[in-house]
N, C-alpha and C. Protein backbone atom coordinates (compact mmCIF):
# COMPACT_ATOMS: atom_id res chain seq x y z
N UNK A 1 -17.09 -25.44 23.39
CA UNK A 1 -17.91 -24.45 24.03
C UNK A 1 -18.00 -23.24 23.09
N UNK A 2 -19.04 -22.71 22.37
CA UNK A 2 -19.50 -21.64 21.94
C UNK A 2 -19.34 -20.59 22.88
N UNK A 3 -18.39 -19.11 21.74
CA UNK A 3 -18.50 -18.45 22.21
C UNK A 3 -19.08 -17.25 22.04
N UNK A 4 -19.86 -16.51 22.78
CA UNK A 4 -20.49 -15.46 22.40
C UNK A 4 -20.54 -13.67 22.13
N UNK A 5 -20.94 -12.75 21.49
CA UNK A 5 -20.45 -11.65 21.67
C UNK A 5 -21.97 -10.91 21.23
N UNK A 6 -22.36 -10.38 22.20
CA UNK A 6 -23.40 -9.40 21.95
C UNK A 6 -24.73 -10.41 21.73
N UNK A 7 -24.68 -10.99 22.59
CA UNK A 7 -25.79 -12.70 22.78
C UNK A 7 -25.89 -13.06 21.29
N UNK A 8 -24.91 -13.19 20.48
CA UNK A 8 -24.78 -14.27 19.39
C UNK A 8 -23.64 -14.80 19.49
N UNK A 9 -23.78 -16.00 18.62
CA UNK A 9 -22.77 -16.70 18.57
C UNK A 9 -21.86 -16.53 17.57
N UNK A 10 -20.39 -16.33 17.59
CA UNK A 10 -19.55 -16.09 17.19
C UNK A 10 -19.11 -16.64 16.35
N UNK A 11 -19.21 -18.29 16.07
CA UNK A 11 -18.56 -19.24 15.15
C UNK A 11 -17.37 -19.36 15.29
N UNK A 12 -16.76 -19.43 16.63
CA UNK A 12 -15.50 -19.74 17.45
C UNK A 12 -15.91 -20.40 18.15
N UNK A 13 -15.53 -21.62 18.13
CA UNK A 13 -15.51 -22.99 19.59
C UNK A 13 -13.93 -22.95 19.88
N UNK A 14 -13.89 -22.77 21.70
CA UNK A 14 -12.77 -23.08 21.89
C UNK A 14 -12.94 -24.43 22.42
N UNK A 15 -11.94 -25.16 21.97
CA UNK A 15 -12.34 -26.95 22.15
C UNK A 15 -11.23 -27.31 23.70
N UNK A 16 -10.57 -26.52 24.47
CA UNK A 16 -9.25 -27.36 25.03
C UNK A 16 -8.09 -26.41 25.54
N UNK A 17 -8.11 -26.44 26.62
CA UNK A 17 -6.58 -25.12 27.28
C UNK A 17 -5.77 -26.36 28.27
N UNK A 18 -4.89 -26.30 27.66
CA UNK A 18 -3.78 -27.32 28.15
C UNK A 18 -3.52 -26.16 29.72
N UNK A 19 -3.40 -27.56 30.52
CA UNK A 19 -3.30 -26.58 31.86
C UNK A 19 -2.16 -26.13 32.30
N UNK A 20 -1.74 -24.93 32.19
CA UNK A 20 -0.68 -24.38 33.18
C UNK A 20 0.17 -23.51 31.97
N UNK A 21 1.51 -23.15 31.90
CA UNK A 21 2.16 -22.34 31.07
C UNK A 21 1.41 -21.65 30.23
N UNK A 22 -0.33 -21.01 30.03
CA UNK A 22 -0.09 -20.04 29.36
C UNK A 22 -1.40 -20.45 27.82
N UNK A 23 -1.22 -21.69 27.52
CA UNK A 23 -1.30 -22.40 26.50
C UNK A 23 -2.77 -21.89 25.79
N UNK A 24 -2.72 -21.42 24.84
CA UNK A 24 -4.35 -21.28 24.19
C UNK A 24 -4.88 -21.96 23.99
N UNK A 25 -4.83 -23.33 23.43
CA UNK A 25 -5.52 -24.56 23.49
C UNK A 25 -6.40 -24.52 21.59
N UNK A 26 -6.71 -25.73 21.56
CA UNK A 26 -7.10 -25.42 20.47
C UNK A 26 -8.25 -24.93 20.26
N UNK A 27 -8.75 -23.91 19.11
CA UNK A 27 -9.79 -23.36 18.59
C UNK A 27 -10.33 -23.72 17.41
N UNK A 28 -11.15 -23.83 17.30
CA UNK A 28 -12.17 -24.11 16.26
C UNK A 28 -13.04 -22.63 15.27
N UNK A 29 -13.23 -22.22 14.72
CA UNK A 29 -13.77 -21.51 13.56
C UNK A 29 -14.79 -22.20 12.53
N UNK A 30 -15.91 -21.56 12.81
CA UNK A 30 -16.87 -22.83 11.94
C UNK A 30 -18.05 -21.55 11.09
N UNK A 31 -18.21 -21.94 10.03
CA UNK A 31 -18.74 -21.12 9.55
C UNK A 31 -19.95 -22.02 8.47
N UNK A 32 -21.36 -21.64 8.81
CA UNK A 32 -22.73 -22.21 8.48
C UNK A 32 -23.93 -21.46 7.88
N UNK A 33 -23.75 -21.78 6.67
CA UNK A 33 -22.89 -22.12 5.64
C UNK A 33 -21.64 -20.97 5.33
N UNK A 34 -20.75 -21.85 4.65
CA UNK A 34 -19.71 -20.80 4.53
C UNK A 34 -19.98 -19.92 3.54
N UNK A 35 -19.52 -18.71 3.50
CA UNK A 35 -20.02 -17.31 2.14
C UNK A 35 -18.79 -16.94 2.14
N UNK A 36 -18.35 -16.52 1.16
CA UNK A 36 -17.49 -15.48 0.38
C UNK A 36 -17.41 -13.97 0.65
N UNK A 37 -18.00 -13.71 1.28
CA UNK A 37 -18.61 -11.87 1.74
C UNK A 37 -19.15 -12.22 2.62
N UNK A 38 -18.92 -10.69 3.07
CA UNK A 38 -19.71 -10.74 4.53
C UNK A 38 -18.65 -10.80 5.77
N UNK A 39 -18.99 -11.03 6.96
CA UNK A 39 -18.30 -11.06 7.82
C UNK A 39 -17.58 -12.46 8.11
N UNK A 40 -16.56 -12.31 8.36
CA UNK A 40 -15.42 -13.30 8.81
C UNK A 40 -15.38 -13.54 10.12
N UNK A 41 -15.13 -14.83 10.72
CA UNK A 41 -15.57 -15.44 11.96
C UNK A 41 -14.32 -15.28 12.74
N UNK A 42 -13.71 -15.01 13.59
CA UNK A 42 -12.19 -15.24 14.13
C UNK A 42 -12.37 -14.69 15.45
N UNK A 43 -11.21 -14.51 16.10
CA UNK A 43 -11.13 -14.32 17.42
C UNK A 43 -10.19 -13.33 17.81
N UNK A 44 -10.17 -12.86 18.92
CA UNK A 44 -8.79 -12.08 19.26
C UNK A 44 -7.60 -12.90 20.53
N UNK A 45 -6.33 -13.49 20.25
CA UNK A 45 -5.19 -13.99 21.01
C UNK A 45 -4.54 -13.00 21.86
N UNK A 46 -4.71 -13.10 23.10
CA UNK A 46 -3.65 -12.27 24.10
C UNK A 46 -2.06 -13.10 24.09
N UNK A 47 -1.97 -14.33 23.57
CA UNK A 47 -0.95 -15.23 23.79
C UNK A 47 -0.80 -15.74 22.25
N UNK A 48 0.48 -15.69 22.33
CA UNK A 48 0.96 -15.88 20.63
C UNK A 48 0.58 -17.80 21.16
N UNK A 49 0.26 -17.61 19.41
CA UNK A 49 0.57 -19.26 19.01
C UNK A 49 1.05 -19.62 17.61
N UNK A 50 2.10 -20.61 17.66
CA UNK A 50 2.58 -21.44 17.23
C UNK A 50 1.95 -22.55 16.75
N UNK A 51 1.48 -22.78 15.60
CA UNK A 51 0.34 -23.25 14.82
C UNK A 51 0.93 -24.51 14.25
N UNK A 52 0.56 -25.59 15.03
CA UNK A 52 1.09 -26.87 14.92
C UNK A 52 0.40 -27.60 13.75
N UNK A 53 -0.47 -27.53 13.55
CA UNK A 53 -1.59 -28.00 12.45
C UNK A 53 -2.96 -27.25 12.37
N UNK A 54 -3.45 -27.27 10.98
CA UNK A 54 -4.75 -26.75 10.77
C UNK A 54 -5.13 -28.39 10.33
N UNK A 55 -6.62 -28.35 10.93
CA UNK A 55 -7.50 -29.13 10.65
C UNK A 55 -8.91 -28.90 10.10
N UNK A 56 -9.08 -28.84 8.88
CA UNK A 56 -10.54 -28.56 8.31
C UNK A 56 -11.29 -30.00 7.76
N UNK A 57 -12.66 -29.46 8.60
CA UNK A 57 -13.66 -30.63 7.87
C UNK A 57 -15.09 -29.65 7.03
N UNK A 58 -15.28 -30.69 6.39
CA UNK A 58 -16.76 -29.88 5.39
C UNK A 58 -17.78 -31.19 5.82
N UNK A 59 -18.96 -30.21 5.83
CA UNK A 59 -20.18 -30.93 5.34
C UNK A 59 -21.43 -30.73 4.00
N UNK A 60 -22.15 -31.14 3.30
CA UNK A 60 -22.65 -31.08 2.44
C UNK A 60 -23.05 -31.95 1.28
N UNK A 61 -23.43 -31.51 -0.07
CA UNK A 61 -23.54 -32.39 -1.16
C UNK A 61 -23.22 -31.58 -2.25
N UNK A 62 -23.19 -32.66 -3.31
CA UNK A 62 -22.84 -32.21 -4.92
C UNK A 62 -21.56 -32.67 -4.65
N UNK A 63 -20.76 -33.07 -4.38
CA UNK A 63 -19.03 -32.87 -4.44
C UNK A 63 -18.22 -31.42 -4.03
N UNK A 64 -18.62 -30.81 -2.62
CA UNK A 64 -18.92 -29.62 -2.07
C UNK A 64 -16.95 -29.26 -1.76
N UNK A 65 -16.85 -28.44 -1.96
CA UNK A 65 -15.32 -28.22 -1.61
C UNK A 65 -15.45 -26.56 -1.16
N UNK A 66 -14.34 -26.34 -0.57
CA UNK A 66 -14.36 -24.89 0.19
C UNK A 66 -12.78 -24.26 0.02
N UNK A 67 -12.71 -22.94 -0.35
CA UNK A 67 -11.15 -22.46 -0.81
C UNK A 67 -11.36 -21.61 0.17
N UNK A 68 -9.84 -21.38 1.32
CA UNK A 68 -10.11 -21.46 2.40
C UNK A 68 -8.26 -20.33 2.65
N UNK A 69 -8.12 -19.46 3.61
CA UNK A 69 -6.99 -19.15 4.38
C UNK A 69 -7.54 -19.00 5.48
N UNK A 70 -6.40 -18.58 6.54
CA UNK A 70 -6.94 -18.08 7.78
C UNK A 70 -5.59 -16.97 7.91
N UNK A 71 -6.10 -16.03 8.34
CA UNK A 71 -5.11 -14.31 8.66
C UNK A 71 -5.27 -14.32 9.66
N UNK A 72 -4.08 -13.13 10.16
CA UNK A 72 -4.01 -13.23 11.63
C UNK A 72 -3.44 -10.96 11.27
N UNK A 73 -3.26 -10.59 11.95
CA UNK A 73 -2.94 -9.45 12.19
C UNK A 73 -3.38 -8.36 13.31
N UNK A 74 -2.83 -7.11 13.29
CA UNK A 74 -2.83 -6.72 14.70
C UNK A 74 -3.96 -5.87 14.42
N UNK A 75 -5.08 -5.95 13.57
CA UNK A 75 -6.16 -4.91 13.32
C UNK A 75 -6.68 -6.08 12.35
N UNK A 76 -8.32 -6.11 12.65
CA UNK A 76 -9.34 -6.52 11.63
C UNK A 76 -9.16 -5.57 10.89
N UNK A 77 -9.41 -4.52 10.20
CA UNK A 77 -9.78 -3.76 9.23
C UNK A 77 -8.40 -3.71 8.10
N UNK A 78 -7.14 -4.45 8.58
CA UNK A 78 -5.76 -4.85 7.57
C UNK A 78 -6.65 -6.04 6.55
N UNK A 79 -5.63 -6.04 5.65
CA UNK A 79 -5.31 -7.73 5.07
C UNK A 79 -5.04 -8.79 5.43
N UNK A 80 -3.97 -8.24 6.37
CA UNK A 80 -3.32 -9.52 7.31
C UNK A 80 -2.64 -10.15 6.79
N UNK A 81 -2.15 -11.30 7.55
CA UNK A 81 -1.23 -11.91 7.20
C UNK A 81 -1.42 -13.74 6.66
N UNK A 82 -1.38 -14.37 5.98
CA UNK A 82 -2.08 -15.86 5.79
C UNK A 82 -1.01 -16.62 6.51
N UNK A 83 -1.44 -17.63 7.60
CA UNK A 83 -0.91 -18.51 7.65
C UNK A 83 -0.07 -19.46 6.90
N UNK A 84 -1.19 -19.58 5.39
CA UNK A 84 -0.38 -20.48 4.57
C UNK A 84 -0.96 -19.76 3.02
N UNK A 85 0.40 -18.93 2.44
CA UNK A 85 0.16 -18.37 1.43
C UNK A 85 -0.91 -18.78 0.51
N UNK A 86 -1.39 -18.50 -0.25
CA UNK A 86 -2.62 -18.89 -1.60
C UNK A 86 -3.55 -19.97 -0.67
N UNK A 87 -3.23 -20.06 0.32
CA UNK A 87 -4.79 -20.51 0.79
C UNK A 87 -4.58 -21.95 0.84
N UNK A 88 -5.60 -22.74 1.14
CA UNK A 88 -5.88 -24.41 1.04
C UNK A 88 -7.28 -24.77 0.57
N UNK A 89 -7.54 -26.08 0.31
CA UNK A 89 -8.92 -25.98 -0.37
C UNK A 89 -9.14 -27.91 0.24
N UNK A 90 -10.45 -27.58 0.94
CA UNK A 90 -11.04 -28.59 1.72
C UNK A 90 -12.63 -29.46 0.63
N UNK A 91 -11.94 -30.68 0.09
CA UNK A 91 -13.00 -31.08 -0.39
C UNK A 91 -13.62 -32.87 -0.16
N UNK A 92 -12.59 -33.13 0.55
CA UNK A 92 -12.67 -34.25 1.52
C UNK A 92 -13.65 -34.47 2.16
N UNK A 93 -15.82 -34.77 2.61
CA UNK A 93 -16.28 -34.62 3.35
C UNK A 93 -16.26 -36.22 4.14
N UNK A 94 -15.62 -37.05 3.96
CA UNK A 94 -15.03 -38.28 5.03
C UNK A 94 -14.32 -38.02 5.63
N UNK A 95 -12.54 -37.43 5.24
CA UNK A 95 -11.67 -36.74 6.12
C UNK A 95 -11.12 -35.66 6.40
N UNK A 96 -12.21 -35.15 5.51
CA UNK A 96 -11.32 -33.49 5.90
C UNK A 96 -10.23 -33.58 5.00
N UNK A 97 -9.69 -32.35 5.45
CA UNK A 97 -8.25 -32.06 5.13
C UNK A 97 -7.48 -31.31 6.60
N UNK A 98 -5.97 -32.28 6.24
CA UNK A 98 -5.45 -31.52 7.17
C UNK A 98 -3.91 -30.65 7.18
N UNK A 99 -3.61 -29.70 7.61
CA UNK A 99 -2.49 -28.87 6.86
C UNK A 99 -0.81 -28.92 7.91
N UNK A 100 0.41 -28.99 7.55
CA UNK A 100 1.44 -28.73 8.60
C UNK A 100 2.12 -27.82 7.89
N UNK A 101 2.41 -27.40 6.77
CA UNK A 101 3.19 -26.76 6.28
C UNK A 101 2.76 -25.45 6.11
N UNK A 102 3.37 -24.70 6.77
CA UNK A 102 2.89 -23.09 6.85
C UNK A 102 4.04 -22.13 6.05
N UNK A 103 3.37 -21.11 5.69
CA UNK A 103 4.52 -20.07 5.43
C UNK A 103 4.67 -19.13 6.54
N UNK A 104 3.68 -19.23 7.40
CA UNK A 104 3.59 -18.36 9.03
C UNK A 104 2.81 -18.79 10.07
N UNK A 105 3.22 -19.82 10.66
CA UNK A 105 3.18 -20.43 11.55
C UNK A 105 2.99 -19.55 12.86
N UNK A 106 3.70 -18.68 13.15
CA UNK A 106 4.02 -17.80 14.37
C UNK A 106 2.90 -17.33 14.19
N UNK A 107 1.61 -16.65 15.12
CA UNK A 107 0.86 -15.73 14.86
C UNK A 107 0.98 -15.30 16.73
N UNK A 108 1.87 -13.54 16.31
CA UNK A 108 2.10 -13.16 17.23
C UNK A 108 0.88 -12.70 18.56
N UNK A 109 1.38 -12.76 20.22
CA UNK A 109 0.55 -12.49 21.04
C UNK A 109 -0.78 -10.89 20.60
N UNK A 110 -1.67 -10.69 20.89
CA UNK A 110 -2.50 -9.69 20.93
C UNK A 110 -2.84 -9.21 19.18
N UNK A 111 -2.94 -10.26 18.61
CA UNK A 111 -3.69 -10.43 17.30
C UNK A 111 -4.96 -11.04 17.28
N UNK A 112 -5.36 -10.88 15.93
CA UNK A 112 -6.74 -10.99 15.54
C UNK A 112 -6.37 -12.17 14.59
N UNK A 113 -7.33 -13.00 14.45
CA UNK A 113 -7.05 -14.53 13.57
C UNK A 113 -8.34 -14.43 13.08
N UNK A 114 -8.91 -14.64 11.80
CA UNK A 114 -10.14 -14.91 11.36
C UNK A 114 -9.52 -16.07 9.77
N UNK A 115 -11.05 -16.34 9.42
CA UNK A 115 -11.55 -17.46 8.52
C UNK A 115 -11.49 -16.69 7.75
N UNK A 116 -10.94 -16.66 6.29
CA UNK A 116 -11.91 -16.26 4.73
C UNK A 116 -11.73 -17.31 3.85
N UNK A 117 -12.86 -17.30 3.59
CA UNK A 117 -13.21 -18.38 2.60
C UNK A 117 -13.41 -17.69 1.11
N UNK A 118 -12.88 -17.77 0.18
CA UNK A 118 -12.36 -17.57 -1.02
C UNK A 118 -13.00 -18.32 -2.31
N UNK A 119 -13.63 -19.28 -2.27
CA UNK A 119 -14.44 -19.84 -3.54
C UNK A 119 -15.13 -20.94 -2.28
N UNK A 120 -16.85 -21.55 -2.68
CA UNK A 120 -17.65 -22.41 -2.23
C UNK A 120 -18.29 -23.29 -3.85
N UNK A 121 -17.85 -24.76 -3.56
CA UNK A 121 -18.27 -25.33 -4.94
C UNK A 121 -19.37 -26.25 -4.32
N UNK A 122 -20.49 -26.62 -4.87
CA UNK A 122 -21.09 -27.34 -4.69
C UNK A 122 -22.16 -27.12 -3.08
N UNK A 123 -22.90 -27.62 -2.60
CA UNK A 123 -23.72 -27.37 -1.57
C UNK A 123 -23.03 -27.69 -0.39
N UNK A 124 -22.40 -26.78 0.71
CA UNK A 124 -22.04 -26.86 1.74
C UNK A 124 -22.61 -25.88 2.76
N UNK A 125 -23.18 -27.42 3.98
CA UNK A 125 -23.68 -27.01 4.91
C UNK A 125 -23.23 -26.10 5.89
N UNK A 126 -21.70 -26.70 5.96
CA UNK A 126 -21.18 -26.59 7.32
C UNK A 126 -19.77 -26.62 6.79
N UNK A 127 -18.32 -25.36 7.72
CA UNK A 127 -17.03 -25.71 6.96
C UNK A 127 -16.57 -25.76 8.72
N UNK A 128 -15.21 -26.05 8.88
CA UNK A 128 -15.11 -25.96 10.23
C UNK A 128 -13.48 -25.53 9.56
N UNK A 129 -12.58 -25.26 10.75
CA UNK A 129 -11.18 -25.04 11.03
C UNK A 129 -10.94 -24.91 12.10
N UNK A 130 -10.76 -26.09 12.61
CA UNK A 130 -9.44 -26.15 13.67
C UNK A 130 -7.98 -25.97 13.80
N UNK A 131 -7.36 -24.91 14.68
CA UNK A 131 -6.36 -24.63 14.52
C UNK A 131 -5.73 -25.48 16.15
N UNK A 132 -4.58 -25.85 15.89
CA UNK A 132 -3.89 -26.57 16.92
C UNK A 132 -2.23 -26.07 16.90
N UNK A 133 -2.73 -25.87 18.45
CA UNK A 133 -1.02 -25.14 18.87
C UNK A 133 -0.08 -26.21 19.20
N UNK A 134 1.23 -25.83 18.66
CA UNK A 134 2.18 -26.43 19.12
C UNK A 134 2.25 -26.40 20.78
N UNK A 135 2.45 -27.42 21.60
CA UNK A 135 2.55 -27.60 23.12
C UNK A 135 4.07 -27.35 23.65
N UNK A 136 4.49 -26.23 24.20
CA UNK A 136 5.54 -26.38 24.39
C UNK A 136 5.83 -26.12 26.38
C-alpha cells in the first residue's frame, strides 16, 4: 500500500503489520529511478525496529547496479546513522541482493529511516529496499 504525503506519493510501501505486540511490519522504500541528489525517500518509526534483513531488488539495463545505505536518526537534516557501514551495492536484476549482517541493526523508536543511494551504473528503472523486522 502506497503511502502518501501532501497527495504524492512517498516511495514508502508498507507491505505487512504482524498483528498484535506493537510490530511495524515490513516496509518497502522504492525509488524511480534512483538519483544520487535530491530528496531521499524514508519514513518516520514511532516503534523501534530490529532489522532482521534488508532486501533489495533493481530493475533496468546495461548491467545496471545501485550503491546503496539506508540511515536512520532522530532528525532528517543529521547524517545519521547507516545501518550497514560503507553501504551495499545491488547489481543482481534476477535476485536482488539480500543483506543480514549489520553494524546497526537497532534503529531506535521515534526515528527517521531514509534511502541514499550513493553511485547508479548503467540504466536503472526502478531500485526497491525492503527492510524486515525481526518478529519478536
Amino acid at each position: 500500500m502506497p503511502i502518501y504525503a501532501n497527495g504524492r506519493d512517498t516511495g514508502v510501501r508498507m507491505l505487512g503489520r504482524s498483528p498484535g505486540s506493537g510490530d511495524v511490519g515490513s516496509k518497502a522504500i522504492s525509488m524511480s529511478p534512483p538519483i544520487t541528489s535530491g530528496p531521499k525517500p524514508g519514513f518516520f518509526t514511532e516503534n523501534g525496529i530490529n532489522v532482521s534483513r534488508l532486501v533489495a531488488s533493481i530493475r533496468g539495463s546495461g548491467g545496471p547496479s545501485v550503491s546503496w545505505t539506508l540511515r536512520f536518526g532522530s532528525t532528517r537534516d543529521a547524517v545519521g546513522t547507516e545501518v550497514i557501514v560503507g553501504g551495499s551495492l545491488t547489481d543482481d536484476v534476477a535476485g536482488g541482493s539480500s543483506d543480514i549482517m549489520f553494524s546497526n541493526a537497532i534503529i531506535p523508536a521515534n526515528s527517521f529511516v531514509w534511502l541514499e543511494v550513493t553511485a547508479v551504473v548503467g540504466t536503472v528503472d526502478e531500485f526497491d529496499v525492503t527492510i524486515i523486522p525481526e518478529l519478536v
